[in-house]
PDB file of N, CA and C in Angstrom:
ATOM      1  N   UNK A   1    -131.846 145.643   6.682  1.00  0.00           N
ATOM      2  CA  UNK A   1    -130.753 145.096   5.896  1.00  0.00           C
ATOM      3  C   UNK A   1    -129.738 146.173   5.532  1.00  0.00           C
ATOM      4  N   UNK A   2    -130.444 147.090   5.208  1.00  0.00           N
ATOM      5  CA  UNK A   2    -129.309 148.901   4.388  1.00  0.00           C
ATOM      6  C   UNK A   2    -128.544 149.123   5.778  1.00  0.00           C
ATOM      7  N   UNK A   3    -128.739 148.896   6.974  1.00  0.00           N
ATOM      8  CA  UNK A   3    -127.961 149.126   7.936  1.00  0.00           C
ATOM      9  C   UNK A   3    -126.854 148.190   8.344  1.00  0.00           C
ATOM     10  N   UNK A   4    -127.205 147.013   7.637  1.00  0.00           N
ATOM     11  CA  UNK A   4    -125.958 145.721   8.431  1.00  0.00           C
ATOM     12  C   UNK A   4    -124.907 145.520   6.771  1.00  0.00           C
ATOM     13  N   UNK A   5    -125.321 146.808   6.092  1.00  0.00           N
ATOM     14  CA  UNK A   5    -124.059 146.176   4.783  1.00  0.00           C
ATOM     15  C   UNK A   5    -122.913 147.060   5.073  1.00  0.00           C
ATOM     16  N   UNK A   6    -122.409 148.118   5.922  1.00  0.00           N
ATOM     17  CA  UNK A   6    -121.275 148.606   6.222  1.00  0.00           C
ATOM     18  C   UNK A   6    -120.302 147.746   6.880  1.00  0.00           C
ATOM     19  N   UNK A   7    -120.910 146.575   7.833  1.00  0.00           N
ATOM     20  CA  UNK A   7    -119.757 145.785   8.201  1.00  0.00           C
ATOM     21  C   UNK A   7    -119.636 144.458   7.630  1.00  0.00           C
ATOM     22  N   UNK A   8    -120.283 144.186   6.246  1.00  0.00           N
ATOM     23  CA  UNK A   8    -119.903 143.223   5.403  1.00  0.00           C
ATOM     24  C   UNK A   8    -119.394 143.519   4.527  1.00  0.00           C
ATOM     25  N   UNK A   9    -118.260 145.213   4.358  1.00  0.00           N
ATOM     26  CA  UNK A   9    -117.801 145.038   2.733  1.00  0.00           C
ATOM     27  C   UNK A   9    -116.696 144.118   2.386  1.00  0.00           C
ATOM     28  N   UNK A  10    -116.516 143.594   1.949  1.00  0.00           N
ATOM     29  CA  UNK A  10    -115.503 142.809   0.928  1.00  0.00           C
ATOM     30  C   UNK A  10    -115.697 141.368   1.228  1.00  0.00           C
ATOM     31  N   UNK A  11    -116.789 141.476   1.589  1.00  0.00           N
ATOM     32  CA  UNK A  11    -117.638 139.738   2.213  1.00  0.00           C
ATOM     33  C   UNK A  11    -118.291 139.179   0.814  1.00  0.00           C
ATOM     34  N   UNK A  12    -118.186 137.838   0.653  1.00  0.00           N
ATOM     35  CA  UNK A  12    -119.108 137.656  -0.231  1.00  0.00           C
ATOM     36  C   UNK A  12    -121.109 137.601   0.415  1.00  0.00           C
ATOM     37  N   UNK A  13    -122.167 138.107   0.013  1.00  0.00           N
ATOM     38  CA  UNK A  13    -123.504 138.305   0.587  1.00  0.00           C
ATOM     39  C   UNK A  13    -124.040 138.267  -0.156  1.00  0.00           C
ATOM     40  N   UNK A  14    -125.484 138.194   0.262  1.00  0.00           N
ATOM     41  CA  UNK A  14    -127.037 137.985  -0.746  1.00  0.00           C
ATOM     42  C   UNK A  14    -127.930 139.005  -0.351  1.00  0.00           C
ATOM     43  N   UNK A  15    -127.947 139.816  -0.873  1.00  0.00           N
ATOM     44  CA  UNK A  15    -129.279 140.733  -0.773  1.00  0.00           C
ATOM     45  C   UNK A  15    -130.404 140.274  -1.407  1.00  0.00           C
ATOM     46  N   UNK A  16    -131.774 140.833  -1.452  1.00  0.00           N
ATOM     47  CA  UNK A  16    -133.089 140.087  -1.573  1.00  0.00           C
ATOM     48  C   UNK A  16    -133.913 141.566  -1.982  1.00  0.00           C
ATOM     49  N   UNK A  17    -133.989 142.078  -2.754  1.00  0.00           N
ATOM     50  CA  UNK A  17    -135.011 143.208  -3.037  1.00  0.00           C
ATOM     51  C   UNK A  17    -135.367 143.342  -4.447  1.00  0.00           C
ATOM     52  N   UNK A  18    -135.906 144.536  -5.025  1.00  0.00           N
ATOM     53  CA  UNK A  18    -136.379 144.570  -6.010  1.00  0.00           C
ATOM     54  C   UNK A  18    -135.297 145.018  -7.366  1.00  0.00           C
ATOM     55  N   UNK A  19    -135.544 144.250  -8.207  1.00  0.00           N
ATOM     56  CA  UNK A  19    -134.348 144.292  -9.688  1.00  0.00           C
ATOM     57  C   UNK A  19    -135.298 145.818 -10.372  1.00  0.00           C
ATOM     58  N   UNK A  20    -134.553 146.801 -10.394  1.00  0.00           N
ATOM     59  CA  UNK A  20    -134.544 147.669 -11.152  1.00  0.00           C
ATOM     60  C   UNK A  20    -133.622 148.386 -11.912  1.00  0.00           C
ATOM     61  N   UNK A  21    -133.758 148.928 -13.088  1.00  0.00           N
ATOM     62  CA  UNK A  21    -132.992 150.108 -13.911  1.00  0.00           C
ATOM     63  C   UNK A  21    -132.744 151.637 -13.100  1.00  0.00           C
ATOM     64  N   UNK A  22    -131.011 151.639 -13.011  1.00  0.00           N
ATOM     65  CA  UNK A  22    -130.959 153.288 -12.795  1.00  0.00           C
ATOM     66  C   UNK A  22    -130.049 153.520 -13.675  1.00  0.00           C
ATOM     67  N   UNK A  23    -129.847 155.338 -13.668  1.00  0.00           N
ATOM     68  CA  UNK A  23    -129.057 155.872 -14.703  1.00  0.00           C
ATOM     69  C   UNK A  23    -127.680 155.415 -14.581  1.00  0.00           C
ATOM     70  N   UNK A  24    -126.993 154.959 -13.549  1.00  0.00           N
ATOM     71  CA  UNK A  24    -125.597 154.520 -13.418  1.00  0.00           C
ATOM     72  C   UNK A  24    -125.387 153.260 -13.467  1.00  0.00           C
ATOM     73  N   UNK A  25    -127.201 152.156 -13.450  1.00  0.00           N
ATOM     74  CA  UNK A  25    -126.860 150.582 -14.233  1.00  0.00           C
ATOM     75  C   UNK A  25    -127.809 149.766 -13.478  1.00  0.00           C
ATOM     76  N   UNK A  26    -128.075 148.699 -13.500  1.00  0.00           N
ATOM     77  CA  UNK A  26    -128.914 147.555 -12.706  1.00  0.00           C
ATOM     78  C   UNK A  26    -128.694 147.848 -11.079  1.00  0.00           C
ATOM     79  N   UNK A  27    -129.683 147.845 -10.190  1.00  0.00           N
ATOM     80  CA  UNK A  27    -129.601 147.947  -8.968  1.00  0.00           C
ATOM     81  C   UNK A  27    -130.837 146.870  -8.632  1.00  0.00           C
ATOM     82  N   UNK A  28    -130.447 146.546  -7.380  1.00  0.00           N
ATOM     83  CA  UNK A  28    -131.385 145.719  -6.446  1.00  0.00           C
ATOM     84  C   UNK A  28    -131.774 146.491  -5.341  1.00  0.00           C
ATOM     85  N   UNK A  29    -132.840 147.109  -5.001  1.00  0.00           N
ATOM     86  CA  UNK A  29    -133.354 148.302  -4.235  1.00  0.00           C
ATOM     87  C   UNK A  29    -134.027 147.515  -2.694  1.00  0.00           C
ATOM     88  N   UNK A  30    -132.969 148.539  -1.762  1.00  0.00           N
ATOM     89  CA  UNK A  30    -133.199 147.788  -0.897  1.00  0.00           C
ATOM     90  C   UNK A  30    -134.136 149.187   0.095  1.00  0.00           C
ATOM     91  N   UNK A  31    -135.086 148.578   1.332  1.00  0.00           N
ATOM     92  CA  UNK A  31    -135.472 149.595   2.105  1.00  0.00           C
ATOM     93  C   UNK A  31    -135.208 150.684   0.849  1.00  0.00           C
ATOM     94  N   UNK A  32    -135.866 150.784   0.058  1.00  0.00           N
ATOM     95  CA  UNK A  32    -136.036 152.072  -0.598  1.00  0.00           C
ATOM     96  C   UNK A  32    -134.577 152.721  -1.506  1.00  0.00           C
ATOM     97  N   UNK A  33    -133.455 151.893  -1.066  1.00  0.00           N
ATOM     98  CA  UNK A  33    -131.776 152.166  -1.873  1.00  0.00           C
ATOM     99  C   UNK A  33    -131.212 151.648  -2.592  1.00  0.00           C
ATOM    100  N   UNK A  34    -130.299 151.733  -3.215  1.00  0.00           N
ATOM    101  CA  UNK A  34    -129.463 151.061  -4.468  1.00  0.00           C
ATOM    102  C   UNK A  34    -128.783 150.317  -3.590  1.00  0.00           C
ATOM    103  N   UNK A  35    -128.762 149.086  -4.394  1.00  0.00           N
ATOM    104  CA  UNK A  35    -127.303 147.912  -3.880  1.00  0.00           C
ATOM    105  C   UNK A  35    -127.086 147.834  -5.960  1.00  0.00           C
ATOM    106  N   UNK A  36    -125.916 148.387  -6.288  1.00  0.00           N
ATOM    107  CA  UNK A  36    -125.594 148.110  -7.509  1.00  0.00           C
ATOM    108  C   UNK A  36    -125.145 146.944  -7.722  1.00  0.00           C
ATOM    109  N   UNK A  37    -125.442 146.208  -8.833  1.00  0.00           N
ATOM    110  CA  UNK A  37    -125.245 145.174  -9.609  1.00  0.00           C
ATOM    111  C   UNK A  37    -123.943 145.358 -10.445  1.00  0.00           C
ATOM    112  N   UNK A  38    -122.738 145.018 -10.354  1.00  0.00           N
ATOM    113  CA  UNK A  38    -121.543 146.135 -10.965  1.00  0.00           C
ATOM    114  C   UNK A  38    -121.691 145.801 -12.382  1.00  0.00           C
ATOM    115  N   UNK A  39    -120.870 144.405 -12.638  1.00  0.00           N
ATOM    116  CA  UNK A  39    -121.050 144.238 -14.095  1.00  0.00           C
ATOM    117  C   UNK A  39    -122.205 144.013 -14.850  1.00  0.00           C
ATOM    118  N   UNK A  40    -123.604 144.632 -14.579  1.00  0.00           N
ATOM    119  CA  UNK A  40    -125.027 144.418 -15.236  1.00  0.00           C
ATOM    120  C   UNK A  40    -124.961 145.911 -15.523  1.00  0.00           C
ATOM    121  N   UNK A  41    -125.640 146.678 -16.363  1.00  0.00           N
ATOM    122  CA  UNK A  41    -125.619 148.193 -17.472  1.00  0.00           C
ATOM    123  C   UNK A  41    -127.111 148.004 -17.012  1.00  0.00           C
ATOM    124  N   UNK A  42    -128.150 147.072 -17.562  1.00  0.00           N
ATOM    125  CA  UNK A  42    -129.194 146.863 -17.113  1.00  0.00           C
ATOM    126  C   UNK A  42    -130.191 145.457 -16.998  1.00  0.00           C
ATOM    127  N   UNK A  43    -131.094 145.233 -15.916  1.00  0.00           N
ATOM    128  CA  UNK A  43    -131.718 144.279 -15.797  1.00  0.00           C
ATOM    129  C   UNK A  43    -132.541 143.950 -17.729  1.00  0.00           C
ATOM    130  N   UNK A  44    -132.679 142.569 -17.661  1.00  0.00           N
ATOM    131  CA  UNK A  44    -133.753 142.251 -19.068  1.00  0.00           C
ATOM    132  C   UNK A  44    -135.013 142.998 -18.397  1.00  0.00           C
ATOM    133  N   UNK A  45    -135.450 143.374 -19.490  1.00  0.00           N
ATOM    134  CA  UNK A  45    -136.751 143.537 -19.407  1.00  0.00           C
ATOM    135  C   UNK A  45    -137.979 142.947 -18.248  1.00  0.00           C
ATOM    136  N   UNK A  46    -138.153 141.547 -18.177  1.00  0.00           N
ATOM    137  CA  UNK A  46    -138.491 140.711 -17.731  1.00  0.00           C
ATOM    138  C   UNK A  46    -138.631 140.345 -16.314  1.00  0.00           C
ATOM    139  N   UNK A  47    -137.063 140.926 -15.673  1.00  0.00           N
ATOM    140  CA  UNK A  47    -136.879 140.983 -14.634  1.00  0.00           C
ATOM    141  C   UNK A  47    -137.172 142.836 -13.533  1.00  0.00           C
ATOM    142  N   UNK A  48    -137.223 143.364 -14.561  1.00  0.00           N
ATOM    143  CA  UNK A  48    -137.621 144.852 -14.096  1.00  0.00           C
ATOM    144  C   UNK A  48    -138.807 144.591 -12.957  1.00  0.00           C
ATOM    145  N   UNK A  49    -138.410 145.005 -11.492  1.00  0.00           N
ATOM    146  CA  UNK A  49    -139.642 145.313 -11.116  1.00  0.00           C
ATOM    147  C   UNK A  49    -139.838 143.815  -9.893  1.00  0.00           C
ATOM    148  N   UNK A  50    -139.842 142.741 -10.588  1.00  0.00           N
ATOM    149  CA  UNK A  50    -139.404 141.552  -9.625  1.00  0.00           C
ATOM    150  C   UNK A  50    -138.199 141.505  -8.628  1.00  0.00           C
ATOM    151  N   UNK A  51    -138.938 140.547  -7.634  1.00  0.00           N
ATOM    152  CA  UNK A  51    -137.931 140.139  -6.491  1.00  0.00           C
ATOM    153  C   UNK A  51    -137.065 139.261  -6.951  1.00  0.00           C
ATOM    154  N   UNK A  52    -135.847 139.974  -6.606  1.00  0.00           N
ATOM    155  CA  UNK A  52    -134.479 138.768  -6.932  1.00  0.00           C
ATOM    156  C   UNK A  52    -133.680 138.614  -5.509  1.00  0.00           C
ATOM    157  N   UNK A  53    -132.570 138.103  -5.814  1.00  0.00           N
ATOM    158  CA  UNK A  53    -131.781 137.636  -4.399  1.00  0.00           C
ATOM    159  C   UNK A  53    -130.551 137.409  -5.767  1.00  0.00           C
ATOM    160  N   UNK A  54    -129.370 138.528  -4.866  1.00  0.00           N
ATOM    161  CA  UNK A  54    -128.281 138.535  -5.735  1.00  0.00           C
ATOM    162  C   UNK A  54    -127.312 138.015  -4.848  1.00  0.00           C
ATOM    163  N   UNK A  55    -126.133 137.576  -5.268  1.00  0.00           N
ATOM    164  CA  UNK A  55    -124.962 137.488  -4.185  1.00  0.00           C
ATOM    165  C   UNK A  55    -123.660 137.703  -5.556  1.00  0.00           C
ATOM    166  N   UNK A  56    -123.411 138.265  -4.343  1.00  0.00           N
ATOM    167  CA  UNK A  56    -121.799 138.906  -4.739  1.00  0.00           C
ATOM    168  C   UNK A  56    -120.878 139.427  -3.713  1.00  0.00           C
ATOM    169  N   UNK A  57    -119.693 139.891  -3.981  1.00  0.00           N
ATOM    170  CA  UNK A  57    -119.197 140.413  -3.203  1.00  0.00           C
ATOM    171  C   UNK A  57    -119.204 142.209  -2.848  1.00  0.00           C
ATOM    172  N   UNK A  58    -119.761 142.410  -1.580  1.00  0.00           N
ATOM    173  CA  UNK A  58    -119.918 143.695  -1.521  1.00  0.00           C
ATOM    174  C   UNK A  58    -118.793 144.557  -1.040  1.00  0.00           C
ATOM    175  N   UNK A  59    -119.507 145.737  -2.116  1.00  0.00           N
ATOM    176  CA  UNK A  59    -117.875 146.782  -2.118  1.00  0.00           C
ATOM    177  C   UNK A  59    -119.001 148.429  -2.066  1.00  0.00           C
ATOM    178  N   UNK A  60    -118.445 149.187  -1.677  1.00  0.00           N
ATOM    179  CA  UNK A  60    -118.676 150.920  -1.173  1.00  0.00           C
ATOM    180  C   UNK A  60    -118.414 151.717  -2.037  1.00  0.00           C
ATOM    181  N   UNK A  61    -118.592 152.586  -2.950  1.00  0.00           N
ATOM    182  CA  UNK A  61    -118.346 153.434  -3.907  1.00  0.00           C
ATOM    183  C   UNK A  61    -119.144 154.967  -2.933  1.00  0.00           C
ATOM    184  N   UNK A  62    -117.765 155.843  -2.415  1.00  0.00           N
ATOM    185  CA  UNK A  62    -118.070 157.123  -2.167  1.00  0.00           C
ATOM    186  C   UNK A  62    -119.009 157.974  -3.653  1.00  0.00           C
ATOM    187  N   UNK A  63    -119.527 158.802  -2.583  1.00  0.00           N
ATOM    188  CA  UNK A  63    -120.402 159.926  -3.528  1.00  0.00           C
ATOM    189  C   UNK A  63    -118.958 160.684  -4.484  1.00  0.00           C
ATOM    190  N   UNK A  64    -119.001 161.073  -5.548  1.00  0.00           N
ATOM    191  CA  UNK A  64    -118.088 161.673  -6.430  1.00  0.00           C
ATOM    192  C   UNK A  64    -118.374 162.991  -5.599  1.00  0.00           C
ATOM    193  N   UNK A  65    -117.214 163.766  -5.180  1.00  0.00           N
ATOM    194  CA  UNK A  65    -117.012 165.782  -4.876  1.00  0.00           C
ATOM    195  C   UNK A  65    -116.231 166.018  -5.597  1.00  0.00           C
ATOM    196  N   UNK A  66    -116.834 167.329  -5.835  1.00  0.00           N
ATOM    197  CA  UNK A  66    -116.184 168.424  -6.114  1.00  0.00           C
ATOM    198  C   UNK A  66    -115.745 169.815  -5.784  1.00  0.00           C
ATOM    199  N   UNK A  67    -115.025 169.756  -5.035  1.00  0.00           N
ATOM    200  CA  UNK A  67    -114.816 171.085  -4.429  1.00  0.00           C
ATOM    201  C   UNK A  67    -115.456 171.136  -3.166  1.00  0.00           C
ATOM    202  N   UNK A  68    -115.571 169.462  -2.803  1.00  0.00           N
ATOM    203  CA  UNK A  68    -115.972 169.297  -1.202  1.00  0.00           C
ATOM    204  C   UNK A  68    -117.518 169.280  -1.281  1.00  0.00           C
ATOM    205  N   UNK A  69    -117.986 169.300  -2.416  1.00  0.00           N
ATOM    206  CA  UNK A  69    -118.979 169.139  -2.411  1.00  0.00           C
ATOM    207  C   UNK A  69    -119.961 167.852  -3.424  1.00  0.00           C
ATOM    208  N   UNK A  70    -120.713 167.322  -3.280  1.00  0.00           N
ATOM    209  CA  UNK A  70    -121.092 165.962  -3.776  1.00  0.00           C
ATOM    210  C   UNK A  70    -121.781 166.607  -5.580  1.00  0.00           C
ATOM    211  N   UNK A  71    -121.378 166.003  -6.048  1.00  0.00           N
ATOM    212  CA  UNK A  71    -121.991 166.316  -7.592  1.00  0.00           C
ATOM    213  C   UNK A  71    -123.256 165.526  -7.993  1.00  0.00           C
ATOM    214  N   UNK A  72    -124.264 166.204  -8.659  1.00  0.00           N
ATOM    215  CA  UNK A  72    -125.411 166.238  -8.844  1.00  0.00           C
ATOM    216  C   UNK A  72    -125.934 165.632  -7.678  1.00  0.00           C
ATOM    217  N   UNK A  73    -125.766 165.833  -6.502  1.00  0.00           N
ATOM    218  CA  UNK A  73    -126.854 165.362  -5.452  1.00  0.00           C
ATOM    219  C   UNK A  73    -126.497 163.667  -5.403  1.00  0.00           C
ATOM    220  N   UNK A  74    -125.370 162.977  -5.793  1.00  0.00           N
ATOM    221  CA  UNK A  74    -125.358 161.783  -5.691  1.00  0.00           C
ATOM    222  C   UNK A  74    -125.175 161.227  -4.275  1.00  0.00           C
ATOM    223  N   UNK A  75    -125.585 160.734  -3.889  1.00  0.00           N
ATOM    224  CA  UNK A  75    -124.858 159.752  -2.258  1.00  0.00           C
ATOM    225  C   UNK A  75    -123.804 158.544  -2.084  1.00  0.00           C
ATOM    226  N   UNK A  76    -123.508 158.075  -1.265  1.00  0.00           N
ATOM    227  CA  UNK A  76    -122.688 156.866  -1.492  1.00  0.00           C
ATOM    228  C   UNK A  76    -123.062 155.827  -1.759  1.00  0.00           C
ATOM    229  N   UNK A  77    -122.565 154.770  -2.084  1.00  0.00           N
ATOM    230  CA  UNK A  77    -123.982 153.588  -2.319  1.00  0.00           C
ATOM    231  C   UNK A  77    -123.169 152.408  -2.267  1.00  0.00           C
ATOM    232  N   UNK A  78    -122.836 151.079  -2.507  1.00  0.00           N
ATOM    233  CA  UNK A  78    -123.037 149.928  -2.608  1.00  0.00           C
ATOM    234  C   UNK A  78    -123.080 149.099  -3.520  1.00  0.00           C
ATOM    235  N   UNK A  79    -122.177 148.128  -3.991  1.00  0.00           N
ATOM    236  CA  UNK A  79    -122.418 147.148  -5.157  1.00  0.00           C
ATOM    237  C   UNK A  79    -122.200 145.876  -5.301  1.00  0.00           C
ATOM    238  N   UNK A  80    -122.683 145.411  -5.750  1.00  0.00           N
ATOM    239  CA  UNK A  80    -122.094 143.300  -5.802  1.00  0.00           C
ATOM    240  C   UNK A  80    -121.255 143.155  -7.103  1.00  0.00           C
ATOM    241  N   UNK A  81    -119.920 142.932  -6.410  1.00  0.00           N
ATOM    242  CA  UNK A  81    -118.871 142.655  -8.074  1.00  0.00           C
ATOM    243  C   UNK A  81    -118.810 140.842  -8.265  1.00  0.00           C
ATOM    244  N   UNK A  82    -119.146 140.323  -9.344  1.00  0.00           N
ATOM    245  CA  UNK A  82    -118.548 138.953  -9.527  1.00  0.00           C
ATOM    246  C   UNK A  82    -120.031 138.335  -9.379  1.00  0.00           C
ATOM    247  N   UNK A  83    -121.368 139.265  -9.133  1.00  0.00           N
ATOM    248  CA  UNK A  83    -122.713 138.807  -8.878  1.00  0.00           C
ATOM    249  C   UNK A  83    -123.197 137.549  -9.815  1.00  0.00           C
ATOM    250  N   UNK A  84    -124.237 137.145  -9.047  1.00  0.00           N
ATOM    251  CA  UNK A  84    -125.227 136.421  -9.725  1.00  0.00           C
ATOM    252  C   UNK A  84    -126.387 136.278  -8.814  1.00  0.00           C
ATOM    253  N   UNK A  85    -127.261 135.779  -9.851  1.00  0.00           N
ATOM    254  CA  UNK A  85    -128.542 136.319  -9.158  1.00  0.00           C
ATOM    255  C   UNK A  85    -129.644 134.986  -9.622  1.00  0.00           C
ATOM    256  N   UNK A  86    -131.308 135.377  -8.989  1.00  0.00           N
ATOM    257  CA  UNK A  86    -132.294 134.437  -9.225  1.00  0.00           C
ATOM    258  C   UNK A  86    -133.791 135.568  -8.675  1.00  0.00           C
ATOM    259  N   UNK A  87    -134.694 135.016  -9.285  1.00  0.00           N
ATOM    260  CA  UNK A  87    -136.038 135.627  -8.846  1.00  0.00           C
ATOM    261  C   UNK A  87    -136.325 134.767  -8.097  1.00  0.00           C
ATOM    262  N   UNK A  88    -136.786 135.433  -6.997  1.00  0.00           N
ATOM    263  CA  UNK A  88    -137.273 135.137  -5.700  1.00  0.00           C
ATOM    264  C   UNK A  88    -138.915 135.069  -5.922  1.00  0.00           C
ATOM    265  N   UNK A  89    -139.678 135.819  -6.323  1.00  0.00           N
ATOM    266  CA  UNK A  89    -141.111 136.074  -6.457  1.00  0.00           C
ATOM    267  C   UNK A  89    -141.558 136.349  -7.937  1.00  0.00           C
TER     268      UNK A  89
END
């Protein structure tokens, strides 16, 4: 799936992985990566850890550089703006 979201950005899509908390906000972890949740800060409690299936529209957020170089080790990543979501499992 982490390989076929470069030629769906600005598509509306459904990803299917696990609802977790990171330091930059709610993510749905896919093959092991962030698909950010944009307007979620963080999953409820409840949902931590469970399978969801989000859809939104996906958009690309470059790694932040500085001086040509990526700050704190971040990578590029992925997000659903306008999301909504459901537990799958």
């Amino acid at each position: 799936m982490w390989e076929d979201l470069q030629s769906r950005l600005d598509e509306h899509v459904t990803v299917v992985g696990t609802a977790q908390n990171a330091a930059a906000g709610a993510i749905v972890s896919l093959d092991g990566r962030p698909v950010y949740v944009s307007e979620l800060e963080q999953w409820p409690p409840e949902l931590v850890g469970r399978n969801v299936e989000v859809s939104g529209v996906l958009v690309f957020y470059p790694a932040p550089q500085a001086e040509g170089r990526t700050i704190h080790k971040l990578s590029d990543s992925y997000g659903l703006k306008d999301a909504s979501w459901s537990v799958t499992g």
